[in-house]
N, C-alpha and C. Protein backbone atom coordinates (compact mmCIF):
# COMPACT_ATOMS: atom_id res chain seq x y z
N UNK A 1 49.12 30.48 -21.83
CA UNK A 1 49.98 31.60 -22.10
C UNK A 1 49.70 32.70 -21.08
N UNK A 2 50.85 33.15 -20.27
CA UNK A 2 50.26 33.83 -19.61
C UNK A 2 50.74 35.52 -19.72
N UNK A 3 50.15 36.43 -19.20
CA UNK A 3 50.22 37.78 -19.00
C UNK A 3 51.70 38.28 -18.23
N UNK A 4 52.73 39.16 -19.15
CA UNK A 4 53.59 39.51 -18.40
C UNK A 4 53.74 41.20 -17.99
N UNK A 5 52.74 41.62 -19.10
CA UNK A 5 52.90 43.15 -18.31
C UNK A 5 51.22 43.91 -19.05
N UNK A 6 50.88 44.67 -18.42
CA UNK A 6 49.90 45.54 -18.85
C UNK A 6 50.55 47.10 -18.39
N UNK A 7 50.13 47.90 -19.75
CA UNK A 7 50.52 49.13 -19.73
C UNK A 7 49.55 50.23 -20.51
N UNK A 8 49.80 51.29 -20.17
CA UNK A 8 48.74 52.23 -20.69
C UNK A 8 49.04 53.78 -21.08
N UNK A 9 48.74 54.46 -22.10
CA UNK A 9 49.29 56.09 -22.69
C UNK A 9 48.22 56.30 -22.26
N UNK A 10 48.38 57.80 -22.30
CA UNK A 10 47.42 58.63 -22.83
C UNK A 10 47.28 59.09 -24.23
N UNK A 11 46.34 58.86 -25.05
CA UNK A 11 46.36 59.26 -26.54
C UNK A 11 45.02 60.43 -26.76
N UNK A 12 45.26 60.78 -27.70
CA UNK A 12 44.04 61.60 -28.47
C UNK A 12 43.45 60.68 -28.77
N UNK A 13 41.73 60.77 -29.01
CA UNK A 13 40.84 60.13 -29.60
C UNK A 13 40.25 60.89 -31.12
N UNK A 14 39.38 60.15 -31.46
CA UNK A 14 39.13 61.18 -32.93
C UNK A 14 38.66 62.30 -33.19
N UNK A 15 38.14 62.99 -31.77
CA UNK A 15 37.42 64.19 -31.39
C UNK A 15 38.80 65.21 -30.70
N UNK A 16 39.82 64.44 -30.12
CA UNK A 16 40.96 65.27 -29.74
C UNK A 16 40.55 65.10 -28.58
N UNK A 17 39.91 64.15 -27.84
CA UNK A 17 39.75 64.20 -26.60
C UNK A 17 40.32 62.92 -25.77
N UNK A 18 41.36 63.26 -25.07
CA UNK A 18 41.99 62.28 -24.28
C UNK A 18 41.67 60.90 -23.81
N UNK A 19 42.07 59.77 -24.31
CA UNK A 19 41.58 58.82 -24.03
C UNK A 19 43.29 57.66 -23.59
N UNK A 20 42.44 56.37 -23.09
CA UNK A 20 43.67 55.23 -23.52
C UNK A 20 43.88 54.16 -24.12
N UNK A 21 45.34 54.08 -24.20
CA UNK A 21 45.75 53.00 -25.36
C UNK A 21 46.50 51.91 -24.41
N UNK A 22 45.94 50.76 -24.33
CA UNK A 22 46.42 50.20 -23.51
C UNK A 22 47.32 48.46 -24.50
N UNK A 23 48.18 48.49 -24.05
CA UNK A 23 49.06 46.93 -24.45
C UNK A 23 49.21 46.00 -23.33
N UNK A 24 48.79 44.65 -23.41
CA UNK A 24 48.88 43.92 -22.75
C UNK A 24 49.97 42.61 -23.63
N UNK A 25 51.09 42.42 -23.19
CA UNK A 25 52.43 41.45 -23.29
C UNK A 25 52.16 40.17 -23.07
N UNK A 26 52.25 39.13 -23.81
CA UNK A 26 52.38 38.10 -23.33
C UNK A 26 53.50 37.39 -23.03
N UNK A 27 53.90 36.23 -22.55
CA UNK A 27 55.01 35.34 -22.44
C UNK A 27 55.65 34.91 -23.50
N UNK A 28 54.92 34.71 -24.76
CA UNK A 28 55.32 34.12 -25.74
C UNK A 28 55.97 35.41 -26.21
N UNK A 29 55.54 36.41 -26.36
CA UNK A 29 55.82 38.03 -27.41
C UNK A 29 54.83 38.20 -28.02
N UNK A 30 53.66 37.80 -27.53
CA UNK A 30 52.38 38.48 -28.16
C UNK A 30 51.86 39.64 -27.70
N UNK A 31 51.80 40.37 -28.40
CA UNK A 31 50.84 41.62 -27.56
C UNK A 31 49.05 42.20 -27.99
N UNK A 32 48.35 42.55 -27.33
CA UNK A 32 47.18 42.93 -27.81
C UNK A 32 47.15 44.55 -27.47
N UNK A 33 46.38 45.41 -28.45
CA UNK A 33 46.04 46.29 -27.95
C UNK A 33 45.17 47.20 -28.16
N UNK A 34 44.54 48.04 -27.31
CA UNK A 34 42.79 48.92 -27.45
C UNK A 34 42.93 50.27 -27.22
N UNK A 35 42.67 51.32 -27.88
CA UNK A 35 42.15 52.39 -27.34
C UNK A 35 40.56 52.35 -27.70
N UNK A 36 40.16 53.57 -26.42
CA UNK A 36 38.54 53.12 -26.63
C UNK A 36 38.34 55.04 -26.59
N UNK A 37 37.48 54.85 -27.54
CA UNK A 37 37.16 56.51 -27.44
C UNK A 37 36.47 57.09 -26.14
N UNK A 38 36.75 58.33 -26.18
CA UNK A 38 35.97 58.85 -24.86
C UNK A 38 34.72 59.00 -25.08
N UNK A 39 33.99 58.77 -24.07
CA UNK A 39 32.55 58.94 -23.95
C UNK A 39 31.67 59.97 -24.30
N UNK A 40 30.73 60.01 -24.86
CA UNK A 40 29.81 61.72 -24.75
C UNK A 40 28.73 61.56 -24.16
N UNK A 41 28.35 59.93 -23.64
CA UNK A 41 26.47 59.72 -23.45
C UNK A 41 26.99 60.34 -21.95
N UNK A 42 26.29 60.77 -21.35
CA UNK A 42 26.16 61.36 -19.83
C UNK A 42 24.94 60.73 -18.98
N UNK A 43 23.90 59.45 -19.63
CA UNK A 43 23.01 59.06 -19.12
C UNK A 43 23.22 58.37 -18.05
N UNK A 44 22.02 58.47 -16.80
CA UNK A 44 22.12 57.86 -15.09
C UNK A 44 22.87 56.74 -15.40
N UNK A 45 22.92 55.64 -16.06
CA UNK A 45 23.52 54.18 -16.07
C UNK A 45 24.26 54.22 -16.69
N UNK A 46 25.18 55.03 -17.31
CA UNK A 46 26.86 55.10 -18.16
C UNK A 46 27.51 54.68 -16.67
N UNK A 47 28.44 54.09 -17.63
CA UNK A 47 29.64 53.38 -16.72
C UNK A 47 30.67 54.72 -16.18
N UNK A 48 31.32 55.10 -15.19
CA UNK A 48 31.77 56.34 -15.42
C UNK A 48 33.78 56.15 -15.80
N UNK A 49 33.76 56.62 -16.79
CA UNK A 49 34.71 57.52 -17.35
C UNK A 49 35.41 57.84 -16.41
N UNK A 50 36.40 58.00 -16.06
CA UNK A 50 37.34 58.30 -15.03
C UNK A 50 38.45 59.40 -15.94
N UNK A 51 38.48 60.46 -15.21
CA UNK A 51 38.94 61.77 -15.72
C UNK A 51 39.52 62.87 -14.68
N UNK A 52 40.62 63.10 -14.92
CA UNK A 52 41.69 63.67 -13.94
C UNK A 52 40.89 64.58 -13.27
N UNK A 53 40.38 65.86 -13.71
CA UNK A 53 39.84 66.70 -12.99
C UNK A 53 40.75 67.76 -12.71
N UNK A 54 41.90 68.60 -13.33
CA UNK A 54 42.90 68.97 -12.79
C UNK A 54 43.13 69.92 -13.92
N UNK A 55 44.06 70.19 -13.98
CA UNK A 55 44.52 71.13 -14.99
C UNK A 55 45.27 70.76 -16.71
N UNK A 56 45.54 69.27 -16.58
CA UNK A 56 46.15 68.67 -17.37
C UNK A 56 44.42 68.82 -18.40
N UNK A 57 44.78 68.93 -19.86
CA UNK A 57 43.64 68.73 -20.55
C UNK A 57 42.51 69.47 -20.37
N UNK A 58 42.44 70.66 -19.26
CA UNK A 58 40.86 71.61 -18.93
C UNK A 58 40.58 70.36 -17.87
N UNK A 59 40.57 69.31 -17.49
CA UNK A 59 40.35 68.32 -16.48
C UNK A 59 39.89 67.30 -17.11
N UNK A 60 40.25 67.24 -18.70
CA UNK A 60 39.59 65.97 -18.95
C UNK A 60 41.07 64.72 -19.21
N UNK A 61 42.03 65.06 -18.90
CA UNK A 61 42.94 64.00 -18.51
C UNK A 61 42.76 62.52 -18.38
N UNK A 62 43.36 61.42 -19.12
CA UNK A 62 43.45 60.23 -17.87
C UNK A 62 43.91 59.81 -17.47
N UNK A 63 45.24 60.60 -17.01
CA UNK A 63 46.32 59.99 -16.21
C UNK A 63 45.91 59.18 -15.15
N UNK A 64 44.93 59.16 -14.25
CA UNK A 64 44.71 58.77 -12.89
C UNK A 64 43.71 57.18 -13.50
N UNK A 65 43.53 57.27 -14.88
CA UNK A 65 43.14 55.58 -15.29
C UNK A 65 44.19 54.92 -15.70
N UNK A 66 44.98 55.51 -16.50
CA UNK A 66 46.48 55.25 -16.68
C UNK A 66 46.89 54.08 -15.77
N UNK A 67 46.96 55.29 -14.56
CA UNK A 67 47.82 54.56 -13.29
C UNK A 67 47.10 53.58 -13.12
N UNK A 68 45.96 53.17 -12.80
CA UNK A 68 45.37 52.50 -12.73
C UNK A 68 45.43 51.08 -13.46
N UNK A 69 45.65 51.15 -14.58
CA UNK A 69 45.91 50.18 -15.63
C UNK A 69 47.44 49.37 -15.21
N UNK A 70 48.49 50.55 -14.85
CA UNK A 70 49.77 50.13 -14.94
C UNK A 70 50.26 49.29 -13.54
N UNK A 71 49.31 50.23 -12.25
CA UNK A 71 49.68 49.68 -11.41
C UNK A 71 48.60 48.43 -10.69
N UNK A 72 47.28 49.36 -10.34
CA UNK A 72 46.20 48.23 -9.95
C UNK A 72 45.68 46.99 -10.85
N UNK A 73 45.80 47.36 -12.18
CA UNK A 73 45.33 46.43 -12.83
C UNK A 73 46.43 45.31 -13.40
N UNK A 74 47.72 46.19 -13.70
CA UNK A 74 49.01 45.15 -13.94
C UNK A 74 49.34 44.53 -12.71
N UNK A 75 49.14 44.58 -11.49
CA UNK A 75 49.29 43.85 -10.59
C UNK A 75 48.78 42.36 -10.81
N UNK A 76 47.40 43.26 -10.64
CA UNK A 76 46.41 41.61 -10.44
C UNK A 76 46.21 40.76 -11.20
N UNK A 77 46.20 41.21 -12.77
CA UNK A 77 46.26 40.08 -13.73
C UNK A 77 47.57 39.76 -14.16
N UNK A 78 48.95 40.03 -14.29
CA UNK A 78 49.93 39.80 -14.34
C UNK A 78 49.91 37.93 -13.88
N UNK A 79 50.50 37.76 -14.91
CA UNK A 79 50.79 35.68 -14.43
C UNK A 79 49.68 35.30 -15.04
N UNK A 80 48.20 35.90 -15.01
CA UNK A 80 47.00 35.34 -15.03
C UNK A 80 47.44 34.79 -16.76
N UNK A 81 46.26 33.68 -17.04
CA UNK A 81 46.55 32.79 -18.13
C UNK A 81 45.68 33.41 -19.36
N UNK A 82 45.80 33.92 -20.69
CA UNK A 82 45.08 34.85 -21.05
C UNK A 82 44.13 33.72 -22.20
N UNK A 83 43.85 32.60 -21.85
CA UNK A 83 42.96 31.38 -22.28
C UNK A 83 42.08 31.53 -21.40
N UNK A 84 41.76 32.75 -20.39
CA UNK A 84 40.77 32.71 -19.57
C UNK A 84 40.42 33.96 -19.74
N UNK A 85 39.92 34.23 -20.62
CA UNK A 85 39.63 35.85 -20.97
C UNK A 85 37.90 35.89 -19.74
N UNK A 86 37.22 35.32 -19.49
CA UNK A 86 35.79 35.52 -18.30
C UNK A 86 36.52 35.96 -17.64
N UNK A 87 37.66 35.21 -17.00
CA UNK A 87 38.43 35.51 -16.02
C UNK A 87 39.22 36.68 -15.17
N UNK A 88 39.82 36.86 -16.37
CA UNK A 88 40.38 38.51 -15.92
C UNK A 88 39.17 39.08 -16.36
N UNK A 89 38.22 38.84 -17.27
CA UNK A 89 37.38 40.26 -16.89
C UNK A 89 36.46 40.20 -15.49
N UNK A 90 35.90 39.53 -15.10
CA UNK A 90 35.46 39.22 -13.67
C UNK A 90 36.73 39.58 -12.48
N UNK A 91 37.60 39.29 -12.82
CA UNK A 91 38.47 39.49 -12.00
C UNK A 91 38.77 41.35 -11.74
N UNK A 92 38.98 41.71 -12.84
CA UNK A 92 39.11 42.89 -12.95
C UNK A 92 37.85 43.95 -12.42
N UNK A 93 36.58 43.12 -12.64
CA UNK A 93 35.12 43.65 -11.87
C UNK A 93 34.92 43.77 -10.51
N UNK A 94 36.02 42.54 -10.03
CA UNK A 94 35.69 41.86 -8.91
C UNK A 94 36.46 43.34 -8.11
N UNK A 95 37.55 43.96 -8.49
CA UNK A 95 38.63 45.07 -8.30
C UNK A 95 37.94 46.22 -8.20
N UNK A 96 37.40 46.53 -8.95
CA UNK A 96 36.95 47.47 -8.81
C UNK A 96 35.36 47.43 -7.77
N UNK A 97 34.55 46.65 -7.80
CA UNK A 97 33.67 46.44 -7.02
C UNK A 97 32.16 47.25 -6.92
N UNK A 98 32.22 48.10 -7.89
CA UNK A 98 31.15 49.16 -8.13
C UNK A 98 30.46 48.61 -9.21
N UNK A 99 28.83 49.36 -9.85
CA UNK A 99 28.34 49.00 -10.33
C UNK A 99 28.32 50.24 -11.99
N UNK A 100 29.13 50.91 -11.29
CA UNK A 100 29.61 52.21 -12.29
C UNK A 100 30.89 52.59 -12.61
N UNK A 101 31.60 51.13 -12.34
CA UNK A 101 33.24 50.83 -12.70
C UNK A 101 33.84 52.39 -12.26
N UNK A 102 33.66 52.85 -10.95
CA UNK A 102 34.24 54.38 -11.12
C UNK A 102 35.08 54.25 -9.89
N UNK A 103 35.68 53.14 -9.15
CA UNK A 103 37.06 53.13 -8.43
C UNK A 103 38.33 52.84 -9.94
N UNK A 104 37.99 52.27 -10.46
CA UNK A 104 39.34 51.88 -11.68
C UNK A 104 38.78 53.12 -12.96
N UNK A 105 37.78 52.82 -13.52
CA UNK A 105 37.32 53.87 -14.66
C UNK A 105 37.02 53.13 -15.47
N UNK A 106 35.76 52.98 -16.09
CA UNK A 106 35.35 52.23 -17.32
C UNK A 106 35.89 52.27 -18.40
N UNK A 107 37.22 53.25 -18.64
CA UNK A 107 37.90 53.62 -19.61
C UNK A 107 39.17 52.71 -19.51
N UNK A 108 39.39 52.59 -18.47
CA UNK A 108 40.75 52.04 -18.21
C UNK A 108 40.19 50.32 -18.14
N UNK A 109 39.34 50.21 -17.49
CA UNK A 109 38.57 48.14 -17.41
C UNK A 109 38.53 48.47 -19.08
N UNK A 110 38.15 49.02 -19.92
CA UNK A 110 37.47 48.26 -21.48
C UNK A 110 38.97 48.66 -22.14
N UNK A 111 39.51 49.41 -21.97
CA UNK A 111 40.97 49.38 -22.58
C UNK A 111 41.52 48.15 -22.36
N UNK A 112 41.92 47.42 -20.92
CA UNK A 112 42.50 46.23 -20.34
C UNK A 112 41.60 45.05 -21.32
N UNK A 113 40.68 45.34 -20.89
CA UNK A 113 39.57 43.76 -21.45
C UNK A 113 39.71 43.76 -22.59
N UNK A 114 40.07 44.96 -23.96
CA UNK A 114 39.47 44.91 -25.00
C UNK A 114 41.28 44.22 -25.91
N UNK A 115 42.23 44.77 -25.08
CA UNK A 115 43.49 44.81 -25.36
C UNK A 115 43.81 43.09 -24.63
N UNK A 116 43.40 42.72 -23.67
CA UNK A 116 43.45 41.45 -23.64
C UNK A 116 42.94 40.43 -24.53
N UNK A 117 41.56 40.71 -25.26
CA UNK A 117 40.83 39.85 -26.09
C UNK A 117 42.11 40.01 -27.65
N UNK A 118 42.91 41.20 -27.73
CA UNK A 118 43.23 40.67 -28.90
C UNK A 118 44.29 40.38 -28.80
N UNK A 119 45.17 40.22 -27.35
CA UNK A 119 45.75 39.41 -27.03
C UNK A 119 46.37 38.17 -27.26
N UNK A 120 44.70 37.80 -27.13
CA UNK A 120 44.33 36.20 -26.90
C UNK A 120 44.33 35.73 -28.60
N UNK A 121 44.17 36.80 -29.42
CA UNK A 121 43.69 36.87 -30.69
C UNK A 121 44.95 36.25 -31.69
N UNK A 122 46.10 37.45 -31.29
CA UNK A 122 47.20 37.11 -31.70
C UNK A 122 47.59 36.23 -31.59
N UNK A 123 47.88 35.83 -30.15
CA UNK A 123 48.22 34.35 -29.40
C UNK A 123 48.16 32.78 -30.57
N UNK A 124 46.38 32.81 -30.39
CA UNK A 124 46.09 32.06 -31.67
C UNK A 124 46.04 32.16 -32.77
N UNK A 125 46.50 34.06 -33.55
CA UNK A 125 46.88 33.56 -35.00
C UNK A 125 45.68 33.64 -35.54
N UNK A 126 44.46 34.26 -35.12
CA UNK A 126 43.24 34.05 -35.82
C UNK A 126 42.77 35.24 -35.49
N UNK A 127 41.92 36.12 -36.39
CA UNK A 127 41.03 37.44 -36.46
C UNK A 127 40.48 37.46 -35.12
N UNK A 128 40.35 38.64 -34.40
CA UNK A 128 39.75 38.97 -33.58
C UNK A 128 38.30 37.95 -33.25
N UNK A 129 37.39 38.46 -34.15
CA UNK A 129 35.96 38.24 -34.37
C UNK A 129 36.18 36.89 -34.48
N UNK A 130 36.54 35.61 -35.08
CA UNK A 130 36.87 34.59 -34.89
C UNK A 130 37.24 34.04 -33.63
N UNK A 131 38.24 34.31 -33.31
CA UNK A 131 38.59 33.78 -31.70
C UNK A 131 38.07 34.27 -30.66
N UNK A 132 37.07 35.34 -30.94
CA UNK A 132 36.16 35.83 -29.74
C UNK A 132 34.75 34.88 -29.97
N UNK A 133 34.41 34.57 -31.11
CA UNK A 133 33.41 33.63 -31.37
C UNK A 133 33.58 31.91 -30.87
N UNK A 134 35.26 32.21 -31.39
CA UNK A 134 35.40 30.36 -30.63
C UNK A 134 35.38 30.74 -29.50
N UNK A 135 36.10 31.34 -28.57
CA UNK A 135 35.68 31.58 -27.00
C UNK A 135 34.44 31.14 -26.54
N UNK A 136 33.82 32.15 -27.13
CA UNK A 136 32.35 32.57 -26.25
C UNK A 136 31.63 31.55 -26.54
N UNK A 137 31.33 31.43 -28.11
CA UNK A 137 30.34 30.98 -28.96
C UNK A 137 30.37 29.08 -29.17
N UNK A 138 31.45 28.67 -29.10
CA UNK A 138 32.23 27.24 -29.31
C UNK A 138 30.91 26.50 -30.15
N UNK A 139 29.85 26.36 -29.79
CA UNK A 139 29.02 25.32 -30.68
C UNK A 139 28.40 26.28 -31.88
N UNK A 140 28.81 27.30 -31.92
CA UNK A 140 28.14 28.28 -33.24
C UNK A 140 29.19 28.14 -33.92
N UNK A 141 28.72 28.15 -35.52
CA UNK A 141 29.83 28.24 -36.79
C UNK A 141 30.06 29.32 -36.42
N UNK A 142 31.48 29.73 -36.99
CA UNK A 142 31.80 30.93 -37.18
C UNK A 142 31.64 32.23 -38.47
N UNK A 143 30.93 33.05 -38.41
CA UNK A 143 30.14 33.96 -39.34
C UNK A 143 31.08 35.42 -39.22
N UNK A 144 31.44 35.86 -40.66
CA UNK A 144 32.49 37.14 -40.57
C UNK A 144 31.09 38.29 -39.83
N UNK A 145 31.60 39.10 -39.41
CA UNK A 145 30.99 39.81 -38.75
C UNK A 145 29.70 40.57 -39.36
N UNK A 146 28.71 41.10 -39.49
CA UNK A 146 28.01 41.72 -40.53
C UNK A 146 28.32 43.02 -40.33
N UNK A 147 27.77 43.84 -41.18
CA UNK A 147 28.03 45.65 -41.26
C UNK A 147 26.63 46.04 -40.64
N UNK A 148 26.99 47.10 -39.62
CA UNK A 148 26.38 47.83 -38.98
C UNK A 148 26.78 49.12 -39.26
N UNK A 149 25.02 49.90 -39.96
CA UNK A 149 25.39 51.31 -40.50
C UNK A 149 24.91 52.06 -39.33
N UNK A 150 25.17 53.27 -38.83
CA UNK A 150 24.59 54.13 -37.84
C UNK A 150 24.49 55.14 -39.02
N UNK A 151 22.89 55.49 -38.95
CA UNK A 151 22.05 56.55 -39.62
C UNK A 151 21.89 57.73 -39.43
N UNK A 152 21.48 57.52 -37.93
CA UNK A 152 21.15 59.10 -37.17
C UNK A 152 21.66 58.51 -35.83
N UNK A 153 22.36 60.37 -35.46
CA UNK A 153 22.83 59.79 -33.82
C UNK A 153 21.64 61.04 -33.23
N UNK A 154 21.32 60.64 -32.07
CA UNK A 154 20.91 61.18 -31.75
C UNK A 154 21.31 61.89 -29.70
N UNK A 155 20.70 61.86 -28.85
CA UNK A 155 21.08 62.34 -27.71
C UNK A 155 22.29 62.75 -27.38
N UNK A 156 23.62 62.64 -26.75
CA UNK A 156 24.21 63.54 -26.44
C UNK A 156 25.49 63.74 -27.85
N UNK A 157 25.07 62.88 -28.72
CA UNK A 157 25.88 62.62 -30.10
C UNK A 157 25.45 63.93 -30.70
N UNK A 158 24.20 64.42 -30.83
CA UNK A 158 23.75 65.15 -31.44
C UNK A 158 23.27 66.88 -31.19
N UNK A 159 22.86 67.64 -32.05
CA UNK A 159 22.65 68.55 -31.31
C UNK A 159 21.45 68.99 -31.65
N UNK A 160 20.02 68.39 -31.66
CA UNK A 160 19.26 67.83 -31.52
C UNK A 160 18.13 67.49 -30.76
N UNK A 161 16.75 67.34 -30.88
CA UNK A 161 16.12 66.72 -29.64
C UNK A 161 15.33 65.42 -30.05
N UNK A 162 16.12 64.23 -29.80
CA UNK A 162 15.91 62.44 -29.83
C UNK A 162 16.61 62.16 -29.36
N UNK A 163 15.70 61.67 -28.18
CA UNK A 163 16.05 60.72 -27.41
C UNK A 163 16.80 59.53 -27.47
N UNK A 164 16.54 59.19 -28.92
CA UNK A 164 17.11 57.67 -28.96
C UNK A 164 18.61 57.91 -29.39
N UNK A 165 19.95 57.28 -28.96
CA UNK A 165 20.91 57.63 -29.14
C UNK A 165 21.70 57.26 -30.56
N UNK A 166 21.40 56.05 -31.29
CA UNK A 166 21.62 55.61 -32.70
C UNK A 166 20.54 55.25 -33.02
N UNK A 167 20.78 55.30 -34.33
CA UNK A 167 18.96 54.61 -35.25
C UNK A 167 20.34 53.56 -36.17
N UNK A 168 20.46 52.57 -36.44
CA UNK A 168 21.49 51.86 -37.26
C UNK A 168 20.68 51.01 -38.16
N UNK A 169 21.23 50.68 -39.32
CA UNK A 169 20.63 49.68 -39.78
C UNK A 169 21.64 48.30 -39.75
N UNK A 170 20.92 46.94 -40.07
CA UNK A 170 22.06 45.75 -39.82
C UNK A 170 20.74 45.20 -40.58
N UNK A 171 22.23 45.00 -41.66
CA UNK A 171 21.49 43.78 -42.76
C UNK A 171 21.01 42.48 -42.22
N UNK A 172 20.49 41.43 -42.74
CA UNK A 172 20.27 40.07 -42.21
C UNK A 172 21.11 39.31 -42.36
N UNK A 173 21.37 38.62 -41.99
CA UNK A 173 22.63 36.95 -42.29
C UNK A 173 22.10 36.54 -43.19
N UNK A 174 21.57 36.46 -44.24
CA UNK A 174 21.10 36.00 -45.56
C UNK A 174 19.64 36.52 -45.75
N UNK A 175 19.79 36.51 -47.54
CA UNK A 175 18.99 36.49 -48.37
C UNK A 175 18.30 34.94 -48.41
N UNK A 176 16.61 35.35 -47.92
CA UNK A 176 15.80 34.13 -48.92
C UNK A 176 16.16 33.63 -50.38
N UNK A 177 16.04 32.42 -50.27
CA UNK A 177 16.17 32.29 -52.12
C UNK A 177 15.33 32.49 -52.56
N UNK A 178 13.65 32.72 -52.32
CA UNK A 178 13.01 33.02 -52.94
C UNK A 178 12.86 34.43 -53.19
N UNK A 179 13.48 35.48 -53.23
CA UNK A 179 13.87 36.57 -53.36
C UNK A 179 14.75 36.86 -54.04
N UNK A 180 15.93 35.33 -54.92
CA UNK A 180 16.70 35.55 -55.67
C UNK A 180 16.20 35.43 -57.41
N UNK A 181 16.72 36.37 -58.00
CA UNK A 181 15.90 35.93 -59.58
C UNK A 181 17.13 36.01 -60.40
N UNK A 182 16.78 34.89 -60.83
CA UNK A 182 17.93 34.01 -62.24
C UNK A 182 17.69 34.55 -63.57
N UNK A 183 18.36 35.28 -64.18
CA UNK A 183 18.31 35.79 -66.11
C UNK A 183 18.44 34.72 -66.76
């Protein structure tokens, strides 16, 4: 099945801070699609955020990932077969060529990648988390996802001094039975 158009808004995120929503079309009439919130970590190895800089938004805009999405990135994966989800995302890495995704914008690559995976999702008619597990995972059963609580945020989440940026808890994939007691 292959890719016939990739496209991208600008939306609010849940903070009111400009982010994108990106749809990727398939051949059949499937579509997938992602917005990804904007960033707050500012640490040396964040991927960078790509942000107008201009007057639109105080400069936090993303028109200029936008474009990016509609034109550099709908170029190159356009046709591509979306049963190859490694594919366009390597491909899309390969595009940008940095190690801080900051010629395209890490906002605009995880919008594309994330809006392609559910894509692929629709395509087959099966939950996200499922068909990202048969993808990747193929010799693992498939397990509904578990719940992940975030407790305390801490570093640039917070206002605060910890370092560590979430403290979360994540239950186990099962209970021992010897921990279960029968009335």
């Amino acid at each position: 099945m292959k890719i016939i158009s990739v496209r991208a808004i600008e939306i609010l995120d849940s903070r009111g801070n400009p982010t994108l929503k990106t749809f990727v079309t398939l051949d059949d009439g499937s579509v997938g699609t992602a917005s990804v919130p904007s960033g707050a970590s500012t640490g040396t190895h964040e991927a960078l955020e790509m942000r107008d800089n201009n007057d639109h938004f105080l400069g936090t805009g993303v028109q200029h990932a936008v474009q990016n999405v509609q034109t550099i990135i709908n170029s190159e994966i356009t046709g591509m077969d979306i049963n190859h989800l490694d594919k366009i995302d390597k491909h899309i890495l390969e595009i940008d060529g940095t190690d801080n995704k900051s010629i395209l914008g890490a906002n605009a690559i995880l919008s594309v990648s994330l809006a392609c995976a559910r894509a692929f999702s629709a395509y087959h008619k099966t939950p996200l988390w499922d068909a990202l597990n048969e993808y990747y995972f193929d010799t693992q059963q498939t397990h509904f996802p578990r719940l992940m609580v975030n407790i305390i945020n801490g570093g640039a989440h917070a206002n605060w001094n910890l370092d560590i940026q979430e403290c979360m808890i994540v239950p186990k994939d099962s209970i021992p039975s010897t921990s279960i007691e029968v009335a």
